[in-house]
C-alpha atoms as a PDB file:
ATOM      1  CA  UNK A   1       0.000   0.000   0.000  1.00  0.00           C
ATOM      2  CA  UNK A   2       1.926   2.618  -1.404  1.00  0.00           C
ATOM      3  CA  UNK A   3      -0.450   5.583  -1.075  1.00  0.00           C
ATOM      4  CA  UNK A   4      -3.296   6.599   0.476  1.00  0.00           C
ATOM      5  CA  UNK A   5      -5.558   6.487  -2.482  1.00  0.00           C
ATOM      6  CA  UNK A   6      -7.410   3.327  -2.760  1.00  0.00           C
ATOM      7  CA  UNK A   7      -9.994   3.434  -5.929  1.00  0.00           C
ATOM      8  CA  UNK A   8     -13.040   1.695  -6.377  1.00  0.00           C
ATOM      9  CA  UNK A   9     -14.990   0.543  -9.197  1.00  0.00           C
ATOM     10  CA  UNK A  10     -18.678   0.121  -9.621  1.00  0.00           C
ATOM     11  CA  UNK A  11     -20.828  -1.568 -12.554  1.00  0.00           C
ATOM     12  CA  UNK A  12     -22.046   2.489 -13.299  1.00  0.00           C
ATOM     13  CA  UNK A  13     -19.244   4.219 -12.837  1.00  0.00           C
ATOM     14  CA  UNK A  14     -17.009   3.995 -14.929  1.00  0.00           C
ATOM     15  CA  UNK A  15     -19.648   3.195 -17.094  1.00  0.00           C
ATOM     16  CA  UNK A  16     -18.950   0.957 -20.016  1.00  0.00           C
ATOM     17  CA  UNK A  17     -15.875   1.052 -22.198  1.00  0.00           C
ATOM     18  CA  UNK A  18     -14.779   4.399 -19.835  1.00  0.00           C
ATOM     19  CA  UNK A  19     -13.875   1.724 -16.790  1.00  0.00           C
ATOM     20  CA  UNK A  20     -10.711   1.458 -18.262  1.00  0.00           C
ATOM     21  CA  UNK A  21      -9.947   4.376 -19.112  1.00  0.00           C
ATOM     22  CA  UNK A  22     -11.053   5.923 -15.912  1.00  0.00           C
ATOM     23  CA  UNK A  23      -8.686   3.351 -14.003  1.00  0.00           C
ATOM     24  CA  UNK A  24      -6.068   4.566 -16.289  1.00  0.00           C
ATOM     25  CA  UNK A  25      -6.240   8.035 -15.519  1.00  0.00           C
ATOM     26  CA  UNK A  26      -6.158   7.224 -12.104  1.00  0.00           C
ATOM     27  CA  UNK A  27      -3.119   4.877 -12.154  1.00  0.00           C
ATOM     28  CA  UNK A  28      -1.890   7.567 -13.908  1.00  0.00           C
ATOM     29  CA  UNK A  29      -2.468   9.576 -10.949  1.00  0.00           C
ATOM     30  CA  UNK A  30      -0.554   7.674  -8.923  1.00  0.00           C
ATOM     31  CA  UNK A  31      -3.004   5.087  -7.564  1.00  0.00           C
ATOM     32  CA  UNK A  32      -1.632   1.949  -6.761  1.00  0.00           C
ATOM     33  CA  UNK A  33      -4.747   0.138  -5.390  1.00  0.00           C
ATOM     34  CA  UNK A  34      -7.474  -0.216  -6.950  1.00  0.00           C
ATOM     35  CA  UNK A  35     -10.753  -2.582  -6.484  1.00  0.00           C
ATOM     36  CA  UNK A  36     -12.978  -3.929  -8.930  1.00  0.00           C
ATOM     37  CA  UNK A  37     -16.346  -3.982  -7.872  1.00  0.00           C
ATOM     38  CA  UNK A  38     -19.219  -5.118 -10.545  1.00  0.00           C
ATOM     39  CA  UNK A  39     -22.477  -7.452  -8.578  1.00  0.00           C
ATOM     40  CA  UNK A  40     -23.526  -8.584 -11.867  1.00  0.00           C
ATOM     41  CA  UNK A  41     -23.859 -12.066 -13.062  1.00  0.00           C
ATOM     42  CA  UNK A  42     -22.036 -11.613 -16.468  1.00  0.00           C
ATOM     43  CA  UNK A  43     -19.079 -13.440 -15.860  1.00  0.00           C
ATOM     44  CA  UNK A  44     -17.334 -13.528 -19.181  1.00  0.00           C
ATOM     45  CA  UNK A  45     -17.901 -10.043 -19.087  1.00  0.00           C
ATOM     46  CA  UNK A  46     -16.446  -9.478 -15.468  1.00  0.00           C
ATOM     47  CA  UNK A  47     -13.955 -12.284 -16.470  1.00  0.00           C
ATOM     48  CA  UNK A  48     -13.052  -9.720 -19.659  1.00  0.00           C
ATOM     49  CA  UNK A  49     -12.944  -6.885 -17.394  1.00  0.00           C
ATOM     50  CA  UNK A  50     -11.080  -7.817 -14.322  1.00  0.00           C
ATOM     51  CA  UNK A  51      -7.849  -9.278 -16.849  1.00  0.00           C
ATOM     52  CA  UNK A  52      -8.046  -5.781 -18.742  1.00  0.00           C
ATOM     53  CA  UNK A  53      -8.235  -4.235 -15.456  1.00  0.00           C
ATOM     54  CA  UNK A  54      -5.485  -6.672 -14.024  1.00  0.00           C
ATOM     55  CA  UNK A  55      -3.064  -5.897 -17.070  1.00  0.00           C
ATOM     56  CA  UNK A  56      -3.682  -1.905 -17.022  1.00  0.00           C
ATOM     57  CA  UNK A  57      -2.586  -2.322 -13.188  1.00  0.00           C
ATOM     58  CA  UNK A  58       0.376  -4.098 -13.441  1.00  0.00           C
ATOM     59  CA  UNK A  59       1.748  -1.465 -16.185  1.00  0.00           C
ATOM     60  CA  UNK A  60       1.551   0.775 -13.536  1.00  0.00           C
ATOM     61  CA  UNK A  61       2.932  -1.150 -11.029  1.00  0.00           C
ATOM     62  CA  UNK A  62      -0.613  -1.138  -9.324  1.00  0.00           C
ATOM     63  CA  UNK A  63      -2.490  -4.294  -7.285  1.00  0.00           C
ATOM     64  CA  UNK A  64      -6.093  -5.133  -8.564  1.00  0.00           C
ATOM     65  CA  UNK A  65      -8.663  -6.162  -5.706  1.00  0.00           C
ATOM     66  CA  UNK A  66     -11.594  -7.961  -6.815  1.00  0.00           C
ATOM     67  CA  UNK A  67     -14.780  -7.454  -4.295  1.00  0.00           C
ATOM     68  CA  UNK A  68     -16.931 -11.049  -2.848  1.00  0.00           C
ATOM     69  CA  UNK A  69     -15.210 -13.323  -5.744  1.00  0.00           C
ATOM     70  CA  UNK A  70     -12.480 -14.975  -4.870  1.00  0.00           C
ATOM     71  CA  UNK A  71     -12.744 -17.486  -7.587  1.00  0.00           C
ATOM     72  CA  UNK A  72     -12.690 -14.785 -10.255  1.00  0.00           C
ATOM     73  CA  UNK A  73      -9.656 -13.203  -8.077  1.00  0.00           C
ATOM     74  CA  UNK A  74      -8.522 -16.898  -8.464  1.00  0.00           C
ATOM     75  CA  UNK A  75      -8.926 -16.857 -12.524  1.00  0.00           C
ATOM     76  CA  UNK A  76      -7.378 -13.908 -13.292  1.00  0.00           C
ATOM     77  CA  UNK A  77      -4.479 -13.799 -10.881  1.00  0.00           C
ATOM     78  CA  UNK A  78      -5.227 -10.646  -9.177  1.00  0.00           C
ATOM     79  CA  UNK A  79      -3.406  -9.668  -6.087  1.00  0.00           C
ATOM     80  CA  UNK A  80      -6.295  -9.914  -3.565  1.00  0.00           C
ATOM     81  CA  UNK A  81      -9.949  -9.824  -2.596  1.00  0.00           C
ATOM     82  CA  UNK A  82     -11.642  -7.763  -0.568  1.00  0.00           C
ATOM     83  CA  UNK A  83     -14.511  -9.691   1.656  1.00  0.00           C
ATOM     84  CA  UNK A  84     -17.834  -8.617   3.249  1.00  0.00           C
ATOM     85  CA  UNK A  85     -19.025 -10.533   6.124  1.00  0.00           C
ATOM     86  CA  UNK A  86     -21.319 -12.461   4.281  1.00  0.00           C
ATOM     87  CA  UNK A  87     -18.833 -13.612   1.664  1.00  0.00           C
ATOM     88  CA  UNK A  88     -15.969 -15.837   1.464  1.00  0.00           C
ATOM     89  CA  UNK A  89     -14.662 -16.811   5.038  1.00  0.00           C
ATOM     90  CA  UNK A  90     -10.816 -15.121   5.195  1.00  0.00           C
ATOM     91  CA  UNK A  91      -9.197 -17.969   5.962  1.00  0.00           C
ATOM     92  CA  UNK A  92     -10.845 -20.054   3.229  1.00  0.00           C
ATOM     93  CA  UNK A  93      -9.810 -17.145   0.924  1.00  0.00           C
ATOM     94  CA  UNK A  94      -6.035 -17.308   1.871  1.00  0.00           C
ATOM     95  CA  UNK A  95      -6.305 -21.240   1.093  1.00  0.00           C
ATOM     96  CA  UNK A  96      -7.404 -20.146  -2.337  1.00  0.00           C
ATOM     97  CA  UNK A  97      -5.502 -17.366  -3.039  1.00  0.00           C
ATOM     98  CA  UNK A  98      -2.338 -18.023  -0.794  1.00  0.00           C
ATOM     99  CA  UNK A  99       0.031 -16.415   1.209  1.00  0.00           C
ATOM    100  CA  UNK A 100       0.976 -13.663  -0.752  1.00  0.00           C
ATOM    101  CA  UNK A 101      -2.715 -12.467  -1.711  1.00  0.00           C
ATOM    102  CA  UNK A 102      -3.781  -9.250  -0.371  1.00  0.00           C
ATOM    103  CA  UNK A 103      -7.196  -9.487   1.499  1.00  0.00           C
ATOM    104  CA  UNK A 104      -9.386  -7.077   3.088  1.00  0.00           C
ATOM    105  CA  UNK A 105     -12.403  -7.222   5.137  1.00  0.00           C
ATOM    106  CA  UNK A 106     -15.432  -5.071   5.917  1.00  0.00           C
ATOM    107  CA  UNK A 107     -15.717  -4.312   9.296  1.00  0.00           C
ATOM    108  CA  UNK A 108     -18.618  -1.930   9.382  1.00  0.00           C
ATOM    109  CA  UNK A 109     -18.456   0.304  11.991  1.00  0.00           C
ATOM    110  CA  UNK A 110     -17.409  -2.822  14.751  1.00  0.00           C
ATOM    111  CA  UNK A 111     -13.898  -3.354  16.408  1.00  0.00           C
ATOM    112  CA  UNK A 112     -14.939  -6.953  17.635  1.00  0.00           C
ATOM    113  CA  UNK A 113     -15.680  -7.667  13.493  1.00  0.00           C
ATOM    114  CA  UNK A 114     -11.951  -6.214  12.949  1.00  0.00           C
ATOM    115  CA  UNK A 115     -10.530  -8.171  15.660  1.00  0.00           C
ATOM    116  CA  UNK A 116     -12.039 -11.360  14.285  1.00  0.00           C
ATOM    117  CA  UNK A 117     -10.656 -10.203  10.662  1.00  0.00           C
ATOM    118  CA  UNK A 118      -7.094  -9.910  11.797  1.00  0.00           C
ATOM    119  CA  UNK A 119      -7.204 -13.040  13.223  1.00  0.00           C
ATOM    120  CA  UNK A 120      -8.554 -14.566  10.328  1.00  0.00           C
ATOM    121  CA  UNK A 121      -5.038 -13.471   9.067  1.00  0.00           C
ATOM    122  CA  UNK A 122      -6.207 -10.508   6.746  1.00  0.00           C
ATOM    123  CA  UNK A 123      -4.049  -7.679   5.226  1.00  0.00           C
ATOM    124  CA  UNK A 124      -6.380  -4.572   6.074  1.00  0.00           C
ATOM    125  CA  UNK A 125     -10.094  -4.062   8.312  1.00  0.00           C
ATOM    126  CA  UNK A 126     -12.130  -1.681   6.297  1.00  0.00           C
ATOM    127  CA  UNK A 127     -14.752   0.776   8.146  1.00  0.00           C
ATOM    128  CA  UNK A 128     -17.377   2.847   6.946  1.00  0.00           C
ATOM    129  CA  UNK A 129     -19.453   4.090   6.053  1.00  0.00           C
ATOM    130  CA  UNK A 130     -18.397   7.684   7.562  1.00  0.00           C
ATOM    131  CA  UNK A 131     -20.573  10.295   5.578  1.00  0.00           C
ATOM    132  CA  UNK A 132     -23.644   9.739   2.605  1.00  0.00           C
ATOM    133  CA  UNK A 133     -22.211   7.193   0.068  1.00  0.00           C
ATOM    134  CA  UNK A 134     -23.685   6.563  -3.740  1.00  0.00           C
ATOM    135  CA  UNK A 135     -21.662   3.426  -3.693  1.00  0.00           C
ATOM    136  CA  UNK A 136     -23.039   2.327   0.151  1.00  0.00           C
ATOM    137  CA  UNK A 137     -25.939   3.735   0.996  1.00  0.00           C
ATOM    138  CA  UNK A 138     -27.573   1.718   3.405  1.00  0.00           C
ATOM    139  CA  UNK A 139     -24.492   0.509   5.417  1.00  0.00           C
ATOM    140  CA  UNK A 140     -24.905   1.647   8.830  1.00  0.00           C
ATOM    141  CA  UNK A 141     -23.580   4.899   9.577  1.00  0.00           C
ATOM    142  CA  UNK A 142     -19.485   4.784  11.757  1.00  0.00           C
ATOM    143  CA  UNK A 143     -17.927   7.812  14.072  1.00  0.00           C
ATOM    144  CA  UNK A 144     -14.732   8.936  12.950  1.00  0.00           C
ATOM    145  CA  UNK A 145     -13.954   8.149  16.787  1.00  0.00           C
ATOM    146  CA  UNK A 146     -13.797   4.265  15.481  1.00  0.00           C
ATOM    147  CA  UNK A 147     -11.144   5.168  13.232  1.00  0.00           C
ATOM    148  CA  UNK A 148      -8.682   6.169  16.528  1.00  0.00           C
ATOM    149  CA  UNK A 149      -9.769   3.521  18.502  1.00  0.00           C
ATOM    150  CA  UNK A 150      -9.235   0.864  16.290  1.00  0.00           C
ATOM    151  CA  UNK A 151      -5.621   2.592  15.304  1.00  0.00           C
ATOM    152  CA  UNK A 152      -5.033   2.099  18.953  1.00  0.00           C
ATOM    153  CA  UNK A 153      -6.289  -1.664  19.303  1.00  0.00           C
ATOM    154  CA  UNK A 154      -4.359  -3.020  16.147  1.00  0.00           C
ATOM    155  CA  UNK A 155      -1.691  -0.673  15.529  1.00  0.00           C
ATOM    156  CA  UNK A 156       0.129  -3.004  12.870  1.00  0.00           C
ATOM    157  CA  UNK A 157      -2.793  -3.331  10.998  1.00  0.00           C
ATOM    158  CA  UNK A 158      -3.711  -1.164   7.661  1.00  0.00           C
ATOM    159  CA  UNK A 159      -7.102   0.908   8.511  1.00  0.00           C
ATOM    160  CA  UNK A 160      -9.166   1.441   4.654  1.00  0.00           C
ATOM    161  CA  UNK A 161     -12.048   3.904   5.551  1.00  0.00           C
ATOM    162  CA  UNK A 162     -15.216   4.065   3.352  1.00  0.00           C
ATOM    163  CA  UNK A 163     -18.589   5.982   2.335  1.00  0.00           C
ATOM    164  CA  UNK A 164     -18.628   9.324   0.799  1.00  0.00           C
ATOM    165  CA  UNK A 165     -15.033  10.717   1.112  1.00  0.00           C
ATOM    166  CA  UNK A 166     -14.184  13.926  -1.016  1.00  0.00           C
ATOM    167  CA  UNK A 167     -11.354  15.908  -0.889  1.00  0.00           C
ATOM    168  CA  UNK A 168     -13.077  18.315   1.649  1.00  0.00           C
ATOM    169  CA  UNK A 169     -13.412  15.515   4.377  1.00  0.00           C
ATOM    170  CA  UNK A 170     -10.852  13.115   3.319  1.00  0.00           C
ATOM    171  CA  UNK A 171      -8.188  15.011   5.666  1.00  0.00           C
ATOM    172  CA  UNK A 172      -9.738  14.432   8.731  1.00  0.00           C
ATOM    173  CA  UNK A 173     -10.078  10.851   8.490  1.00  0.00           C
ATOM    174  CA  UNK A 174      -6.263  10.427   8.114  1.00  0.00           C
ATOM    175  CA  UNK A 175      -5.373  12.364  10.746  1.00  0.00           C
ATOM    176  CA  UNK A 176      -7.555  10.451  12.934  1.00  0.00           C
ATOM    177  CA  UNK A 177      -5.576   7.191  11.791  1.00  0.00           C
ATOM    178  CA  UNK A 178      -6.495   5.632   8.530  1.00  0.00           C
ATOM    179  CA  UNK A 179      -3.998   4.796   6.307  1.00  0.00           C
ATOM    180  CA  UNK A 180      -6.209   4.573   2.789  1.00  0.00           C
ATOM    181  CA  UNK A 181      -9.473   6.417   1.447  1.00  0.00           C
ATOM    182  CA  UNK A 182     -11.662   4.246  -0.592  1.00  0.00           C
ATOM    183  CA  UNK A 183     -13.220   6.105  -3.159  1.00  0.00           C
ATOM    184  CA  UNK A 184     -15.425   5.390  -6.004  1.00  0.00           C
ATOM    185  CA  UNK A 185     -17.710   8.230  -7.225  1.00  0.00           C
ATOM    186  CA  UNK A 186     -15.763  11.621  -5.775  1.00  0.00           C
ATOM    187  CA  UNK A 187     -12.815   9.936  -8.176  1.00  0.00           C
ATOM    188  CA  UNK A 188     -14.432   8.644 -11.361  1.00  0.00           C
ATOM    189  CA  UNK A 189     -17.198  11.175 -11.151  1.00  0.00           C
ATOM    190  CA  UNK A 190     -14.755  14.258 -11.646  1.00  0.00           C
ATOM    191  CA  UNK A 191     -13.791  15.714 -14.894  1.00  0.00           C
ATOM    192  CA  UNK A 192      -9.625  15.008 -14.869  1.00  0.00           C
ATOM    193  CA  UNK A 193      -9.538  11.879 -12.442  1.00  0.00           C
ATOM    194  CA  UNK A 194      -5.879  12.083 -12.871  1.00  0.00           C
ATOM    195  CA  UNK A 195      -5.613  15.296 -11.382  1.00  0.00           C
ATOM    196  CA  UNK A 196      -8.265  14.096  -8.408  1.00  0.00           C
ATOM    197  CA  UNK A 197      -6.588  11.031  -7.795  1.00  0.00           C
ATOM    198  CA  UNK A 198      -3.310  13.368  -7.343  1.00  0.00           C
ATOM    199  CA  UNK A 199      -5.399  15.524  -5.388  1.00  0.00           C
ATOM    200  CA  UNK A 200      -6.504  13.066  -2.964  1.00  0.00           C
ATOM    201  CA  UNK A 201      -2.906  11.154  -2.477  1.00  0.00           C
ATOM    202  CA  UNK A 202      -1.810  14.463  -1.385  1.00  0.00           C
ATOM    203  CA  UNK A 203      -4.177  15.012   1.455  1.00  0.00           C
ATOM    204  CA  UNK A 204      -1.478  12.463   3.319  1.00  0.00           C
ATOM    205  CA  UNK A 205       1.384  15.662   2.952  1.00  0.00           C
ATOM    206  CA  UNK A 206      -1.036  18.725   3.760  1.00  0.00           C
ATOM    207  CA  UNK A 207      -1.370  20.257   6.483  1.00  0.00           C
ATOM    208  CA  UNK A 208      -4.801  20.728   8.950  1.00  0.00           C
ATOM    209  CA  UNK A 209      -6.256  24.255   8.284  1.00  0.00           C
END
């Protein structure tokens, strides 16, 4: 984890042919994580999407997540998953995947959930949502006080935060301890995502009004 930029797809945005080069844009940005996130049931067209994807990241020396599937993580050699509770059990996934696989877990807005996640041998807990999300909105609502807490309880641990972060609110969620911003729409929804995804890696190097 390179930066603190960590880019997520979704089946509408990018839309279309403009997922790639959206992701490119924002590789070009500097991104260096980036998750693909479709909840379709296409699979030759995920499969299709998720190599492209997985080829446009390793040009730029970037790691492709895929969200839920670890068997399409599986068939197109990406570097990781990311997992929601309900989906593939960590420790199943690092049989799978193995030992040098990224994976990430949703934690919600619950420290027990994270604790259970690290033990379960994963690479980053993932909170959030922390403001109104397009790509999350009914996920229950988390206090950036979580964020502190849980930097305090598993120090060695990468925190990902999630759910509506911009550039105006992005700062104060790193300062309170997370290491990455997941973003989807404020990234692919602006007009020069390069530029954004420049802007938002250097929230980590300004300082707090």
């Amino acid at each position: 984890m390179n930066n603190n930029l960590y880019s997520i797809t979704d089946s509408q945005l990018p839309p279309g042919d403009t997922l790639f080069t959206g992701v490119s844009a924002a590789l070009k940005g500097g991104c260096k994580l980036v998750q693909y996130r479709d909840k379709s049931a296409d699979h030759a067209r995920r499969l299709f999407e998720a190599k492209r994807l997985l080829d446009l990241c390793n040009q730029h020396q970037a790691q492709l997540l895929i969200n839920d599937d670890v068997s399409l993580a599986q068939e197109v050699g990406a570097h990781g998953v990311h997992l929601g509770q309900g989906d593939t059990n960590p420790v199943a996934a690092r049989i799978i995947l193995g030992s040098r696989a990224i994976i990430g877990v949703t934690c919600h807005d619950s420290l027990a959930l994270a604790q259970q996640a690290i033990k379960d041998s994963t690479n980053y807990i993932a909170f959030g949502r922390f403001f109104s999300s397009n790509t999350k909105p009914d996920a229950r609502p988390a206090p950036i006080s979580l964020i502190s807490d849980a930097r305090k309880a598993f120090s060695d641990t990468p925190i990902v935060v999630i759910g509506g972060i911009t550039l105006d609110n992005g700062k104060q969620l790193l300062d309170a301890g997370a290491d990455m911003l997941a973003v989807c729409h404020s990234l692919f929804s602006a007009d020069d995502i390069t530029a954004q995804a420049k802007k938002f890696i250097a929230l980590s190097f300004t300082d707090q009004d």
